[in-house]
N, C-alpha and C. Protein backbone atom coordinates (compact mmCIF):
# COMPACT_ATOMS: atom_id res chain seq x y z
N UNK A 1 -13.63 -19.16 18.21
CA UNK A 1 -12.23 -19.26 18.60
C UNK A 1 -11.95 -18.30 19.75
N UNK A 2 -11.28 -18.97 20.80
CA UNK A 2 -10.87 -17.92 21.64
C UNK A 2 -9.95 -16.94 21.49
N UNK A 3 -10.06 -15.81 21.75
CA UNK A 3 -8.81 -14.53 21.13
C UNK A 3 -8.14 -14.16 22.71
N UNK A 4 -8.10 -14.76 23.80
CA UNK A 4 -7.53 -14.17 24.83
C UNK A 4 -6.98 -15.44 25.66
N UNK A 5 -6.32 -14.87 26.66
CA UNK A 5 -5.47 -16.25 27.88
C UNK A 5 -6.81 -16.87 28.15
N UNK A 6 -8.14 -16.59 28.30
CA UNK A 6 -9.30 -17.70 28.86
C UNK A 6 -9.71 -19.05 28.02
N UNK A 7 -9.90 -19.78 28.64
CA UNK A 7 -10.06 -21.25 27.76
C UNK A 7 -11.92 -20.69 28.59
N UNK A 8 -11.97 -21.54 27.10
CA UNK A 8 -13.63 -21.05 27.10
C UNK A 8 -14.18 -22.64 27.81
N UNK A 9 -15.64 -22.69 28.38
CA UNK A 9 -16.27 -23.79 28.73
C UNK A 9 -17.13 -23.79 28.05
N UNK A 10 -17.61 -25.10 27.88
CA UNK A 10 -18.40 -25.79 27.18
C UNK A 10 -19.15 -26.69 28.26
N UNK A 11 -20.42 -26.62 28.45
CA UNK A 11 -20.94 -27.13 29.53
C UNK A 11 -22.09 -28.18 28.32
N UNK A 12 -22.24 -29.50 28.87
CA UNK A 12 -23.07 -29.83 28.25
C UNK A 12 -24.09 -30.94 28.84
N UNK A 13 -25.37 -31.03 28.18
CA UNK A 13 -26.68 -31.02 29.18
C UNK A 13 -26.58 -32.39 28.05
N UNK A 14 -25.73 -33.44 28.67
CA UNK A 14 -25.74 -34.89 28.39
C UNK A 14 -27.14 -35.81 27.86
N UNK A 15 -27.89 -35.49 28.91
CA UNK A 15 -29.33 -35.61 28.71
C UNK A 15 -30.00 -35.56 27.41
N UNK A 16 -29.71 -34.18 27.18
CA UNK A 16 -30.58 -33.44 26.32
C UNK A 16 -29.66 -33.70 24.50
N UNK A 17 -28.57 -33.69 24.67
CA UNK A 17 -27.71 -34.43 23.67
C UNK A 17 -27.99 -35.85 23.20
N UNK A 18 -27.87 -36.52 23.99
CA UNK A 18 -28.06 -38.19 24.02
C UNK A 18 -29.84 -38.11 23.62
N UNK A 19 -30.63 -37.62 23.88
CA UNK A 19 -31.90 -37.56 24.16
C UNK A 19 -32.38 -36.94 21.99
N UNK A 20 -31.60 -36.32 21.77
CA UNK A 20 -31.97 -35.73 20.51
C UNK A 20 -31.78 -37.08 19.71
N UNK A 21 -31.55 -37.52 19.68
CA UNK A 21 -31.54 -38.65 18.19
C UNK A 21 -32.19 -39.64 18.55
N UNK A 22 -33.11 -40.16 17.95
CA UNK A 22 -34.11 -41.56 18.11
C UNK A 22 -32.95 -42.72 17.51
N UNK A 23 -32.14 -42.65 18.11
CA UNK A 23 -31.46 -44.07 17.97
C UNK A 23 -31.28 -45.43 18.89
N UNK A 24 -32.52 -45.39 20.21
CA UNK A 24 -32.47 -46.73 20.52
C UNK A 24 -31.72 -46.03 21.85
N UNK A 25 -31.60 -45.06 22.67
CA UNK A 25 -30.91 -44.66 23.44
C UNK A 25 -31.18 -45.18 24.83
N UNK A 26 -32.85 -45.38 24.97
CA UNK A 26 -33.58 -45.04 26.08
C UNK A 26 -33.51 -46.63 26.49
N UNK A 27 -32.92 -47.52 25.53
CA UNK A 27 -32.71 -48.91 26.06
C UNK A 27 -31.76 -48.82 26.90
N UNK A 28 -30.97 -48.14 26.76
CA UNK A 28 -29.32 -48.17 27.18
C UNK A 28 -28.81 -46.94 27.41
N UNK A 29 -29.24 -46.13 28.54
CA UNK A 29 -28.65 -44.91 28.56
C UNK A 29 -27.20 -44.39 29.11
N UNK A 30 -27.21 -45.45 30.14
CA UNK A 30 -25.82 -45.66 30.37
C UNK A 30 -24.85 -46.03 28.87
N UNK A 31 -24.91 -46.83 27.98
CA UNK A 31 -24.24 -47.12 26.87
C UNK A 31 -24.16 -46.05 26.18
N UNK A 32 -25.20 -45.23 26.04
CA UNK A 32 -25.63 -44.42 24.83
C UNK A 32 -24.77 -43.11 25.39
N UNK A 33 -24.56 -42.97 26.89
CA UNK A 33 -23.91 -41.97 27.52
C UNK A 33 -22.27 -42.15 27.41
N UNK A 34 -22.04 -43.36 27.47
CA UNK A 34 -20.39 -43.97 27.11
C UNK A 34 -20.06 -43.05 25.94
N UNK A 35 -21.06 -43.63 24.87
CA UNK A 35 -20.29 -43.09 23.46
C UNK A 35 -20.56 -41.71 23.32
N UNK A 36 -21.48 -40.43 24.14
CA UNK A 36 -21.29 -39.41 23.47
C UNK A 36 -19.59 -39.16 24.57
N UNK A 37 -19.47 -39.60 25.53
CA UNK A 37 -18.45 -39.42 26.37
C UNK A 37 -17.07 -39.72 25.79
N UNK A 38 -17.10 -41.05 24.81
CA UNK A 38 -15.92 -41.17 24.31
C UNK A 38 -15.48 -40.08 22.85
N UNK A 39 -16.60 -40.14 22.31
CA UNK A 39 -16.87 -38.23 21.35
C UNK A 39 -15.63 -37.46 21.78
N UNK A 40 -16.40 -37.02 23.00
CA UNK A 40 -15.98 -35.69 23.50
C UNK A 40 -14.44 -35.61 24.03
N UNK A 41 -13.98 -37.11 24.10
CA UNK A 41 -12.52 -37.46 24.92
C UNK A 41 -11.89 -37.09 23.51
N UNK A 42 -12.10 -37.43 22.45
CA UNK A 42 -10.80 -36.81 21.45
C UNK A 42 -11.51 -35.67 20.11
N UNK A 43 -12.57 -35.50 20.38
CA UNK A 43 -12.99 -34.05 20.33
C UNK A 43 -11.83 -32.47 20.61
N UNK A 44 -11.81 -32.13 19.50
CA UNK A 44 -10.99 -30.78 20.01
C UNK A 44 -11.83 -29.49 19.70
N UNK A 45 -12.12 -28.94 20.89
CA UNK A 45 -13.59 -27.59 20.60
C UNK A 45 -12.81 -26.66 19.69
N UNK A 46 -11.29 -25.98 19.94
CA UNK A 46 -10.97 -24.76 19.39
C UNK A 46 -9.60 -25.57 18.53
N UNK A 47 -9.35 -24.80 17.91
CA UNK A 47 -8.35 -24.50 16.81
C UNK A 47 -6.71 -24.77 17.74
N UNK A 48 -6.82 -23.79 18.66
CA UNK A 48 -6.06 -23.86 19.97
C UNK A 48 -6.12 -24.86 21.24
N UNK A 49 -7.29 -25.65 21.08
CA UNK A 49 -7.21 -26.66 21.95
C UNK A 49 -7.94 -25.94 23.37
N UNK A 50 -8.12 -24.73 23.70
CA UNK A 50 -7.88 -24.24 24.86
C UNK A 50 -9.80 -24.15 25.08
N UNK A 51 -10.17 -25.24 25.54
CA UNK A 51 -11.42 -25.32 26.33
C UNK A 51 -12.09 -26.46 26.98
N UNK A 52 -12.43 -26.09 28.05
CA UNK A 52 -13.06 -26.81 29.10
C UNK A 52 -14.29 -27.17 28.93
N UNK A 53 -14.53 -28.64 28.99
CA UNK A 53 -15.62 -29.63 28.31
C UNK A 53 -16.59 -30.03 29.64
N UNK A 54 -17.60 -29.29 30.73
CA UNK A 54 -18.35 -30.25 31.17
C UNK A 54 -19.57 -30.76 31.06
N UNK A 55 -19.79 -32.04 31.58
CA UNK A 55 -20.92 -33.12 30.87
C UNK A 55 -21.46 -33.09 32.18
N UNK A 56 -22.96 -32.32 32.06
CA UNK A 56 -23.72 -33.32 33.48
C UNK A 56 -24.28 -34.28 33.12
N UNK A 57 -24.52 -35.62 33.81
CA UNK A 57 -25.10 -36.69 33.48
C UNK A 57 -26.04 -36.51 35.00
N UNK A 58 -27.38 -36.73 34.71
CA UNK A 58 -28.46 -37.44 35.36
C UNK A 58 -28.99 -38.65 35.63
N UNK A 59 -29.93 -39.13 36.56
CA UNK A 59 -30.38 -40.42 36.06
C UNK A 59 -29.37 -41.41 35.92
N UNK A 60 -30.42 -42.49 35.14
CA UNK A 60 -29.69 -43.59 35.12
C UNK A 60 -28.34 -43.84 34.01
N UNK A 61 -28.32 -42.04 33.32
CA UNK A 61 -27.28 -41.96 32.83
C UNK A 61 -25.89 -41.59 33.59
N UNK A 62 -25.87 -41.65 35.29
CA UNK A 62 -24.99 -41.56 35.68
C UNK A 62 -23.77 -42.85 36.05
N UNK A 63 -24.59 -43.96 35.60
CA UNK A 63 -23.91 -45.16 35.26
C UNK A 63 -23.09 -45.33 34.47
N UNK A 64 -22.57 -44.13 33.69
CA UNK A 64 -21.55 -44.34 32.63
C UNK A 64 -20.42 -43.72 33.19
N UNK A 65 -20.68 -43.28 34.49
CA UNK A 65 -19.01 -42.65 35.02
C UNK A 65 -18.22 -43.62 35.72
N UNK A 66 -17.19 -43.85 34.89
CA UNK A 66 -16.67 -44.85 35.18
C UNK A 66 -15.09 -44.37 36.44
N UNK A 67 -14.15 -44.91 36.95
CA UNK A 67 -13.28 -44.35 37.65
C UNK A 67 -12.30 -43.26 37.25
N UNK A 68 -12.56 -42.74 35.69
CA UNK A 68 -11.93 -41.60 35.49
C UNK A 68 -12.79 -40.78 34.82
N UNK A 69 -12.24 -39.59 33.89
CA UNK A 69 -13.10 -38.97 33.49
C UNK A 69 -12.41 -39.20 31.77
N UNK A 70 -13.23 -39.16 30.99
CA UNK A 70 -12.86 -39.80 29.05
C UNK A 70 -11.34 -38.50 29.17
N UNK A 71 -11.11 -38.21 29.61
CA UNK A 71 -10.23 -37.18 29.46
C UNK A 71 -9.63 -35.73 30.32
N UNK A 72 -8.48 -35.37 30.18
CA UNK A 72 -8.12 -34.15 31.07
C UNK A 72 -8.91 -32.90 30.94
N UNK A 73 -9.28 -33.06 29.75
CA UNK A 73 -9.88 -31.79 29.44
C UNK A 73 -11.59 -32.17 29.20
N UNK A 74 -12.42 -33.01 29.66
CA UNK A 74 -13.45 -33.23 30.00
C UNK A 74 -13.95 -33.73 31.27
N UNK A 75 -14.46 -32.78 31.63
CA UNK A 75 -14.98 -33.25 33.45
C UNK A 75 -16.57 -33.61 33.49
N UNK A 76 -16.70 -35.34 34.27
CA UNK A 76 -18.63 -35.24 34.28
C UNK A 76 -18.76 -35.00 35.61
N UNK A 77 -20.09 -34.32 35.91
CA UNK A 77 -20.68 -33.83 37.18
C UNK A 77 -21.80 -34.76 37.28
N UNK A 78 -22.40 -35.51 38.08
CA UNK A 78 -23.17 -36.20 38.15
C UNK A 78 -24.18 -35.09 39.07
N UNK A 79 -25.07 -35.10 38.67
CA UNK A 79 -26.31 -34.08 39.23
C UNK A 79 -26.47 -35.17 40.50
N UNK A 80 -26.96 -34.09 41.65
CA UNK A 80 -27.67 -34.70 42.71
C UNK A 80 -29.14 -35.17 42.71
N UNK A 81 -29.24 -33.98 42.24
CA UNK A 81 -30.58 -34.00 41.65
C UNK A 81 -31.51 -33.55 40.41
N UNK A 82 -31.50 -32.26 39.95
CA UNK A 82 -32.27 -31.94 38.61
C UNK A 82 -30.92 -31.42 37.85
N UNK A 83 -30.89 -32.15 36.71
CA UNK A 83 -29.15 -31.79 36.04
C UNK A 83 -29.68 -30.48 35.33
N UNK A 84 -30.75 -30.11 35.17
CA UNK A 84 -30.85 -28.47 34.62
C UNK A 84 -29.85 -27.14 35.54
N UNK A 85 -30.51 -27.76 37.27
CA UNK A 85 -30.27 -27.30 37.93
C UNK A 85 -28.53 -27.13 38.55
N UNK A 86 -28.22 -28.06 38.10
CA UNK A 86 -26.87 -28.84 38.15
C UNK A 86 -25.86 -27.51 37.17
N UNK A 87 -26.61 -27.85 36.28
CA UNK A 87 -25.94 -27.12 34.48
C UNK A 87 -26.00 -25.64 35.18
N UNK A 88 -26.87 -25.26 35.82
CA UNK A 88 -27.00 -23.56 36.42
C UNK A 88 -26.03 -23.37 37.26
N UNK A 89 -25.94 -24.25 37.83
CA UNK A 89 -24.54 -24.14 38.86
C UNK A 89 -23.79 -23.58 38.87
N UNK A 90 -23.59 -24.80 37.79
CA UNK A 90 -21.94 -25.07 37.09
C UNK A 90 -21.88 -23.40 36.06
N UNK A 91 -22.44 -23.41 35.52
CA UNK A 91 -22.72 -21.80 34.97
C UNK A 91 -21.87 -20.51 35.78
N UNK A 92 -23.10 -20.65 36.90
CA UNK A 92 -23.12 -19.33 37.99
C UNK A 92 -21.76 -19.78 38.70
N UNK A 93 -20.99 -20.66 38.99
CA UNK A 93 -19.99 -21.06 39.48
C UNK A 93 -18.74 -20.20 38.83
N UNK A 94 -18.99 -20.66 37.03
CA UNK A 94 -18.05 -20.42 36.37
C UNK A 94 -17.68 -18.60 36.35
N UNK A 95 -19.07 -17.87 35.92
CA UNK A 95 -19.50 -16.32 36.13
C UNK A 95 -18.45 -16.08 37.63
N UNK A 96 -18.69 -16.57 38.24
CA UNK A 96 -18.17 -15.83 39.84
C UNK A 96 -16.79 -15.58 39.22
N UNK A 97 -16.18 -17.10 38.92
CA UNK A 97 -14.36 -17.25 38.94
C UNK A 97 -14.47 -16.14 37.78
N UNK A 98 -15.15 -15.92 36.83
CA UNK A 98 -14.25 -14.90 35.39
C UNK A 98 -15.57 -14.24 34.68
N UNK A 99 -16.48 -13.49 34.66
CA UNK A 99 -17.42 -12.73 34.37
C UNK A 99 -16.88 -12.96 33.08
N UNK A 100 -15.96 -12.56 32.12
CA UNK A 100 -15.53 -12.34 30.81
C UNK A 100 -15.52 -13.87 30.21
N UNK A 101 -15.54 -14.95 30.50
CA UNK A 101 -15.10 -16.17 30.44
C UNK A 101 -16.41 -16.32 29.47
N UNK A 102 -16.01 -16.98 28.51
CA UNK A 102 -17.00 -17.70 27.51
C UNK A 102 -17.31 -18.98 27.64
N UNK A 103 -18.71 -18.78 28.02
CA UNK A 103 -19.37 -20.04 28.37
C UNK A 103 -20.91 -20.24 27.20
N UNK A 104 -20.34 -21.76 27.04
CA UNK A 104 -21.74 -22.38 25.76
C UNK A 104 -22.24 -23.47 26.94
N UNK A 105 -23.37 -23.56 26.11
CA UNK A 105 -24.35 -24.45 26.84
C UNK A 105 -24.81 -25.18 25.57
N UNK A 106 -24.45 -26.58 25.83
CA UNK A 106 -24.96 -27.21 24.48
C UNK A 106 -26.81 -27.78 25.30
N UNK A 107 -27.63 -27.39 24.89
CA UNK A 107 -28.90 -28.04 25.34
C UNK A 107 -30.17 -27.29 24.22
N UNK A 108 -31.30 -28.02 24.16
CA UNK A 108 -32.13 -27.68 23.58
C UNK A 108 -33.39 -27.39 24.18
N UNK A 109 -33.58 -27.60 25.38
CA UNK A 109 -34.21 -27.19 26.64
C UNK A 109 -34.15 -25.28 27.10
N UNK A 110 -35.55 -25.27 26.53
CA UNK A 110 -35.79 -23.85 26.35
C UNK A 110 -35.67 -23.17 27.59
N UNK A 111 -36.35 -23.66 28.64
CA UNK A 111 -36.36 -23.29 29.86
C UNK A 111 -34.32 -23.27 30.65
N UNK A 112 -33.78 -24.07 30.08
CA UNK A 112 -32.74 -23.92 30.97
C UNK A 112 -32.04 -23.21 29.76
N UNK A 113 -32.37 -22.81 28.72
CA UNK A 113 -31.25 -21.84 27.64
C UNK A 113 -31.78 -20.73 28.54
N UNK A 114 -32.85 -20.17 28.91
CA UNK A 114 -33.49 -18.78 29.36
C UNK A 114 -32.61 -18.67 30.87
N UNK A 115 -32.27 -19.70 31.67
CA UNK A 115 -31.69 -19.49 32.88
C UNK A 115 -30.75 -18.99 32.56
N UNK A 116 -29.62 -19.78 32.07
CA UNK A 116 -27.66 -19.81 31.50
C UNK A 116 -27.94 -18.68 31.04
N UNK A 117 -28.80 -18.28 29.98
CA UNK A 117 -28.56 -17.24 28.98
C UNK A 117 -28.50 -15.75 30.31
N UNK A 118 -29.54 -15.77 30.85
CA UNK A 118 -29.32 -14.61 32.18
C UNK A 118 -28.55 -14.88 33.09
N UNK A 119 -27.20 -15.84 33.06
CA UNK A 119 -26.09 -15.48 33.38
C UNK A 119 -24.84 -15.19 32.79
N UNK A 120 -25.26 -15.36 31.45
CA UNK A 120 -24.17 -14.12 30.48
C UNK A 120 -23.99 -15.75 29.73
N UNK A 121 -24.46 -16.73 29.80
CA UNK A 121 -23.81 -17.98 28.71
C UNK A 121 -24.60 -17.90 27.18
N UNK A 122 -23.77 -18.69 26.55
CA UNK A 122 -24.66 -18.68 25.45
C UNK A 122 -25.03 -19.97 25.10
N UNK A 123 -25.77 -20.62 24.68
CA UNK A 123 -26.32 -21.52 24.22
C UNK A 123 -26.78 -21.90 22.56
N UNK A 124 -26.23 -23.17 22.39
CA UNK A 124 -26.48 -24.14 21.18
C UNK A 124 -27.31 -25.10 21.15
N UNK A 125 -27.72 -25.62 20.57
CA UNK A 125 -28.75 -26.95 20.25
C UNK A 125 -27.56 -28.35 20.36
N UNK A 126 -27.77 -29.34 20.54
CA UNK A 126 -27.70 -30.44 20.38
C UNK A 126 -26.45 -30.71 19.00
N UNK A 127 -27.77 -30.57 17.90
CA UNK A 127 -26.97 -30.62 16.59
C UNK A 127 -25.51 -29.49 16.22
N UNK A 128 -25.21 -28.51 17.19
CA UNK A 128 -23.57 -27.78 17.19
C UNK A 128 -23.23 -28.74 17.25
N UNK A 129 -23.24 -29.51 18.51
CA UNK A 129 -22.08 -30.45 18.91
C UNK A 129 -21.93 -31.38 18.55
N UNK A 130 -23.46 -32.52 18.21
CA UNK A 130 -23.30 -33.38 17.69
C UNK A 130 -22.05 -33.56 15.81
N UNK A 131 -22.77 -32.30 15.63
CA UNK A 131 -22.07 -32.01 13.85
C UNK A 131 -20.57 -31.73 14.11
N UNK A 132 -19.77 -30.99 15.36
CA UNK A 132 -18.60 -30.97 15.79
C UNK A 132 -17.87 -32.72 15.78
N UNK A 133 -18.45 -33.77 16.50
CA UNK A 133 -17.44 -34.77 17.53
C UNK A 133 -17.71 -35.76 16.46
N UNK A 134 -19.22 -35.76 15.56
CA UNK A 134 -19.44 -36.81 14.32
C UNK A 134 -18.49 -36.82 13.71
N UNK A 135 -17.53 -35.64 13.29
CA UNK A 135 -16.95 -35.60 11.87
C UNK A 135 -16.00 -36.85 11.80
């Protein structure tokens, strides 16, 4: 829960979410990217409401951005190119605007928890979030 005026971010490695469950994803990643997207549109992270949801999508999962975004309070970034690299960005972006600012990284990708994490983020697995937007 946040205890101060900062709305915390939640950055999340779409990929690596969609990618954890053997449910038939890799037929349809664009589809499979819709529904964690529609999740996250009436998903509420805090108690207070007060946090910022972004989704990088890669690949041919960038076919699921459709002309808006599932919501005001969820923004997708479509990677140019390596959405790890994308997710670091968006990280080191966030660090500049508010050093104090609480930032999660939902991914299970060891190598990019070790990046975020040495810019002050913290990082979750897959199953936080998934067990959050299921209920």
């Amino acid at each position: 829960m946040v205890t101060d005026d900062r709305a915390a971010l939640i950055v999340v490695d779409a990929a690596n979410v969609v990618g954890s469950r053997p449910n038939g994803w890799w037929r349809d990643r664009a589809g499979a990217t819709r529904r964690l997207l529609v999740q996250l549109s009436t998903w509420e992270p805090n108690p207070d409401g007060r946090a910022d949801v972004v989704v990088v999508l890669e690949g041919a999962a960038k076919a699921a951005i459709g002309s808006e975004d599932p919501s005001p309070s969820v923004q997708v970034v479509p990677a140019e190119g390596s959405g790890d690299d994308t997710i670091v960005d968006v990280v080191a972006s966030a660090v500049e605007v508010d050093r104090a600012r609480p930032i999660t990284v939902v991914t299970a990708d060891r190598g990019l928890r070790d990046r975020v994490e040495a810019l002050g983020a913290r990082t979750v697995g897959p199953r936080w979030l998934l067990d959050r937007i299921e209920r």
